[in-house]
N, C-alpha and C. Protein backbone atom coordinates (compact mmCIF):
# COMPACT_ATOMS: atom_id res chain seq x y z
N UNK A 1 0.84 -1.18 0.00
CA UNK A 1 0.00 0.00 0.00
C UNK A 1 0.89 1.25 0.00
N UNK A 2 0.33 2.15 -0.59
CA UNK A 2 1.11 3.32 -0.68
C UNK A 2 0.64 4.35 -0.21
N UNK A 3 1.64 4.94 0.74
CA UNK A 3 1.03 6.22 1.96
C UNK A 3 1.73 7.07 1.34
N UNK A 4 1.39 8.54 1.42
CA UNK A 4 1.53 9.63 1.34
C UNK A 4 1.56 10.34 2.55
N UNK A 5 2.98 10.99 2.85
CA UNK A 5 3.11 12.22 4.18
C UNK A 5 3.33 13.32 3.40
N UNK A 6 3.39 14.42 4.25
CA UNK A 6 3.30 15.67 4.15
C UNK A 6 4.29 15.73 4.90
N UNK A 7 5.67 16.51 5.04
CA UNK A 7 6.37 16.89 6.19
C UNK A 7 7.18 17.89 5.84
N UNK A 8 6.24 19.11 6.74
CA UNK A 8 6.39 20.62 6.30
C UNK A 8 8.27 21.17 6.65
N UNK A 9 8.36 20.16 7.56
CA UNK A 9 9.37 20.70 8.23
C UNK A 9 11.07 20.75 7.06
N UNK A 10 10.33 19.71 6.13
CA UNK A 10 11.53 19.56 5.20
C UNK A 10 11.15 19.86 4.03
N UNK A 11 9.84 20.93 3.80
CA UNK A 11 9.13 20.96 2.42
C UNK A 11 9.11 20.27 1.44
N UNK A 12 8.41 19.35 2.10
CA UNK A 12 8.15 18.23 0.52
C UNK A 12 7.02 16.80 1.32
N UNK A 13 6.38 16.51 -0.15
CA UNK A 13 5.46 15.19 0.02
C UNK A 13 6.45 13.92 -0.31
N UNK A 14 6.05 13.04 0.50
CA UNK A 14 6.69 11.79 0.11
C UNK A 14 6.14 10.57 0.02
N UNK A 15 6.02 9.78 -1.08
CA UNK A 15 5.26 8.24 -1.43
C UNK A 15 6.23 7.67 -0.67
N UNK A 16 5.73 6.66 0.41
CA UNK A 16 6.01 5.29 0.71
C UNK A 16 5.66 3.76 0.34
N UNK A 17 6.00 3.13 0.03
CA UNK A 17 5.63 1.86 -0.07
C UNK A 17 5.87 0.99 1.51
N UNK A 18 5.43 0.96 2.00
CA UNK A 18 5.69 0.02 3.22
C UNK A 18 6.78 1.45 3.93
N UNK A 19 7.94 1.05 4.21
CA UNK A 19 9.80 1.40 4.53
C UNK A 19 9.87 2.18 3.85
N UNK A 20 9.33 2.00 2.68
CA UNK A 20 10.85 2.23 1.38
C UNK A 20 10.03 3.90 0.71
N UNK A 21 11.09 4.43 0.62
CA UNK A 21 10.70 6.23 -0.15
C UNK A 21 10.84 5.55 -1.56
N UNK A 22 9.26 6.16 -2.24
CA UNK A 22 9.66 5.56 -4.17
C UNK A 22 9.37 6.95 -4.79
N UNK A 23 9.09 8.06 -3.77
CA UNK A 23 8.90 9.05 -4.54
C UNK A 23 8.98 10.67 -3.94
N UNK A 24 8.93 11.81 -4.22
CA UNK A 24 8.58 12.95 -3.51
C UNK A 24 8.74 14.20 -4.31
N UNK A 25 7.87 15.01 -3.66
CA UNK A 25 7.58 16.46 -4.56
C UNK A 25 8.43 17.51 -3.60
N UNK A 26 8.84 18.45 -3.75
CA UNK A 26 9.85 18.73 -3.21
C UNK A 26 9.46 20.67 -3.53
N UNK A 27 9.30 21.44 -2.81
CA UNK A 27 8.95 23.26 -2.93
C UNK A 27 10.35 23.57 -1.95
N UNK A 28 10.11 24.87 -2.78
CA UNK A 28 10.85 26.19 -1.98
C UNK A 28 9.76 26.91 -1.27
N UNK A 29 9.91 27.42 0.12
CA UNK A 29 9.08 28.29 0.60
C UNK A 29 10.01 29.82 0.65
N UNK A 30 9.29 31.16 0.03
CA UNK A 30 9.59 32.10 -0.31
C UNK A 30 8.51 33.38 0.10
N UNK A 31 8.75 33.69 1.72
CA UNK A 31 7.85 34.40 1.99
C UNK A 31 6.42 33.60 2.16
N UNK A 32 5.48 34.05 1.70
CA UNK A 32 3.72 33.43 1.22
C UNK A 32 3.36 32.80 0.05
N UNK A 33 4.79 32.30 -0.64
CA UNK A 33 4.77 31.11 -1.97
C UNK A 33 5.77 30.22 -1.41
N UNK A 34 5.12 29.06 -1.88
CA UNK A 34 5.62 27.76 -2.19
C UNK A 34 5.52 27.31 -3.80
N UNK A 35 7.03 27.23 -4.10
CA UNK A 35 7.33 27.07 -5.74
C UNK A 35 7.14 25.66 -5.30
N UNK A 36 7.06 24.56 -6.30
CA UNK A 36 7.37 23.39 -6.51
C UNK A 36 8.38 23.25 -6.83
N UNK A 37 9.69 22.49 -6.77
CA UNK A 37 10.60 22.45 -7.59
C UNK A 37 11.09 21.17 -8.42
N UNK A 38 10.42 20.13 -7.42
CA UNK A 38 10.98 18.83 -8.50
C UNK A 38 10.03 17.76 -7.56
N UNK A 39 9.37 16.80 -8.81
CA UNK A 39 8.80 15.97 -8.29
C UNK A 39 9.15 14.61 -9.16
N UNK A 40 9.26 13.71 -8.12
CA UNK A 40 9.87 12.55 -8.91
C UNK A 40 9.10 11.04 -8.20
N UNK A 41 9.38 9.93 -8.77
CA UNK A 41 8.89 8.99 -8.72
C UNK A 41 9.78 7.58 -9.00
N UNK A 42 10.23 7.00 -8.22
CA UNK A 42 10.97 5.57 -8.55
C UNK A 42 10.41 4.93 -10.08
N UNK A 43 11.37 4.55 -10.72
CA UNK A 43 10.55 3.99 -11.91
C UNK A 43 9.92 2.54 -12.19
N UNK A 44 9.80 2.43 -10.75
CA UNK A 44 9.28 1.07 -10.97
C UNK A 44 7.95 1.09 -10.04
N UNK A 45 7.29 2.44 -10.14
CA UNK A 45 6.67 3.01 -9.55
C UNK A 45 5.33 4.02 -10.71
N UNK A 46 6.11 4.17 -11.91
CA UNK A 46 5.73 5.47 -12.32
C UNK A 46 4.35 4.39 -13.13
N UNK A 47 3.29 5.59 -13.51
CA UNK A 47 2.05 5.21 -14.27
C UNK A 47 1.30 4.88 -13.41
N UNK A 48 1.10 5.07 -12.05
CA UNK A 48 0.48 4.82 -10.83
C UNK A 48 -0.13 6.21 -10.55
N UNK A 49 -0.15 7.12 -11.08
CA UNK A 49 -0.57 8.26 -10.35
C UNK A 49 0.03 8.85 -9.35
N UNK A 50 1.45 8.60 -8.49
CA UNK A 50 1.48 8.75 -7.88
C UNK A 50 2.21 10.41 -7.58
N UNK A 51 2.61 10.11 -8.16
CA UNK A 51 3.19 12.04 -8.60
C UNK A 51 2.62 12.61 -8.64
N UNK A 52 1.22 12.74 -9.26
CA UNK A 52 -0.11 13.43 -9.19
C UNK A 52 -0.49 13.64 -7.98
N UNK A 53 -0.78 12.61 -7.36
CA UNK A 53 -0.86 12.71 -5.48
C UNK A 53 -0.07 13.23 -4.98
N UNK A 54 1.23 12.97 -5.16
CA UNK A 54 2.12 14.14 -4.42
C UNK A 54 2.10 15.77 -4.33
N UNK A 55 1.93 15.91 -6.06
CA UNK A 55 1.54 17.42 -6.48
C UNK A 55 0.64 17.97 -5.75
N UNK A 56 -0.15 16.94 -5.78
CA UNK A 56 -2.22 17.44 -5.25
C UNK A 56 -1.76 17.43 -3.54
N UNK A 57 -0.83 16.93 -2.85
CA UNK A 57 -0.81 16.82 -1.52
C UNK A 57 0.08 18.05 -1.24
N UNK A 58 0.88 18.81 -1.95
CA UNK A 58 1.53 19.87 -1.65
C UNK A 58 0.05 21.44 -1.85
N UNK A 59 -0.66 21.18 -2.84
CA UNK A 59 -1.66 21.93 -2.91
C UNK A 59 -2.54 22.07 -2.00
N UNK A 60 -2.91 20.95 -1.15
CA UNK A 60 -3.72 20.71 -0.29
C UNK A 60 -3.02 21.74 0.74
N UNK A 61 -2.19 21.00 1.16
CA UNK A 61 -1.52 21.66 1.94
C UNK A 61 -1.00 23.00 1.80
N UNK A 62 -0.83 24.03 1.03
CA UNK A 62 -0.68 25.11 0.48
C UNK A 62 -1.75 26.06 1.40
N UNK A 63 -2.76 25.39 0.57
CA UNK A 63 -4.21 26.03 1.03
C UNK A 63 -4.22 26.20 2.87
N UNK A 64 -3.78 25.12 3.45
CA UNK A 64 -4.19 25.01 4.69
C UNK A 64 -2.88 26.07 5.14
N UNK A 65 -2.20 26.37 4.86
CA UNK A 65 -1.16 27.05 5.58
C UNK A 65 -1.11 28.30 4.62
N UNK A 66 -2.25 28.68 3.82
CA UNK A 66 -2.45 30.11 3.50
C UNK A 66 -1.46 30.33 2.70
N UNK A 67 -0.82 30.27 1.50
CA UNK A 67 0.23 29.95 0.97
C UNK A 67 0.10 30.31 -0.77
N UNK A 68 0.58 30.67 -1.41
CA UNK A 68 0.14 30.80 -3.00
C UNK A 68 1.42 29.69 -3.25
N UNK A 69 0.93 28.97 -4.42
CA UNK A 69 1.31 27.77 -4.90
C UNK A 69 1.65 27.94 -6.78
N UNK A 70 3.23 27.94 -6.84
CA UNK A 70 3.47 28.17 -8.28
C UNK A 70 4.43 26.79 -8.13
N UNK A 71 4.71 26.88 -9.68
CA UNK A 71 5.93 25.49 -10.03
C UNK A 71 6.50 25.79 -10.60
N UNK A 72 7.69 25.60 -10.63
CA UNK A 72 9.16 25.32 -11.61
C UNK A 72 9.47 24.17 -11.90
N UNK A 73 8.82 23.06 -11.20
CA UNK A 73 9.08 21.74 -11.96
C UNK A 73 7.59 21.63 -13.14
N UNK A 74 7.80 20.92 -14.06
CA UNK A 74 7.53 21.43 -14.99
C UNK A 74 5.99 20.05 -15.31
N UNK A 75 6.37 19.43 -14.40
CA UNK A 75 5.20 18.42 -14.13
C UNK A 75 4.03 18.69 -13.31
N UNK A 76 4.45 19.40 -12.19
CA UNK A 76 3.56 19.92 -11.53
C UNK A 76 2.87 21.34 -12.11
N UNK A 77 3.85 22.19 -12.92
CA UNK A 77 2.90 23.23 -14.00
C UNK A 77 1.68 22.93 -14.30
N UNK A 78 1.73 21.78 -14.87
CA UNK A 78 0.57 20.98 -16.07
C UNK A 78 -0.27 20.73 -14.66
N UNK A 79 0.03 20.22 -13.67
CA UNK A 79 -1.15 19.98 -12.79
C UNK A 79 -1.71 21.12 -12.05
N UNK A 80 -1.12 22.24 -12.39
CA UNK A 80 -1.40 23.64 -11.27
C UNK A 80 -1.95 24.49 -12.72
N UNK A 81 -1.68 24.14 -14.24
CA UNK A 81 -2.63 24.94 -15.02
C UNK A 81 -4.12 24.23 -15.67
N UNK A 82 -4.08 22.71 -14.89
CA UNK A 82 -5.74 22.56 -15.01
C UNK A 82 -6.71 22.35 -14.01
């Protein structure tokens, strides 16, 4: 099963599988923005959606900590311009 944390303290979402890190989205905090900067995914992992969840779990979280939400990684763009 695959969990998803949030852990503000190191800005970034992270996929678990059980132990094991297969993935994570990763921001800069800058004042009242959080850029995205790189989100990635183990490749024996990818076509799962799970990067999508990560993206969508940094947004979530954005919102709750009052935050404007842009990207420089260029995956999460495409998910922050639809």
């Amino acid at each position: 099963m695959i969990d998803i944390k949030f852990i503000k303290e190191e800005n970034r979402a992270v996929a678990y599988d059980n132990e094991t890190e297969i993935g994570e989205c990763k921001y800069r905090e800058i004042e009242n923005i959080w850029n995205i900067i790189h989100t990635g995914v183990n490749s024996n992992y990818q076509g799962k959606g799970i990067a999508k969840t990560l993206v969508k779990c940094i947004i979530e979280n954005s919102k709750k900590y009052n935050k404007e939400i842009i990207a420089e990684c260029s995956y999460a763009k495409k998910i922050l311009e639809n």
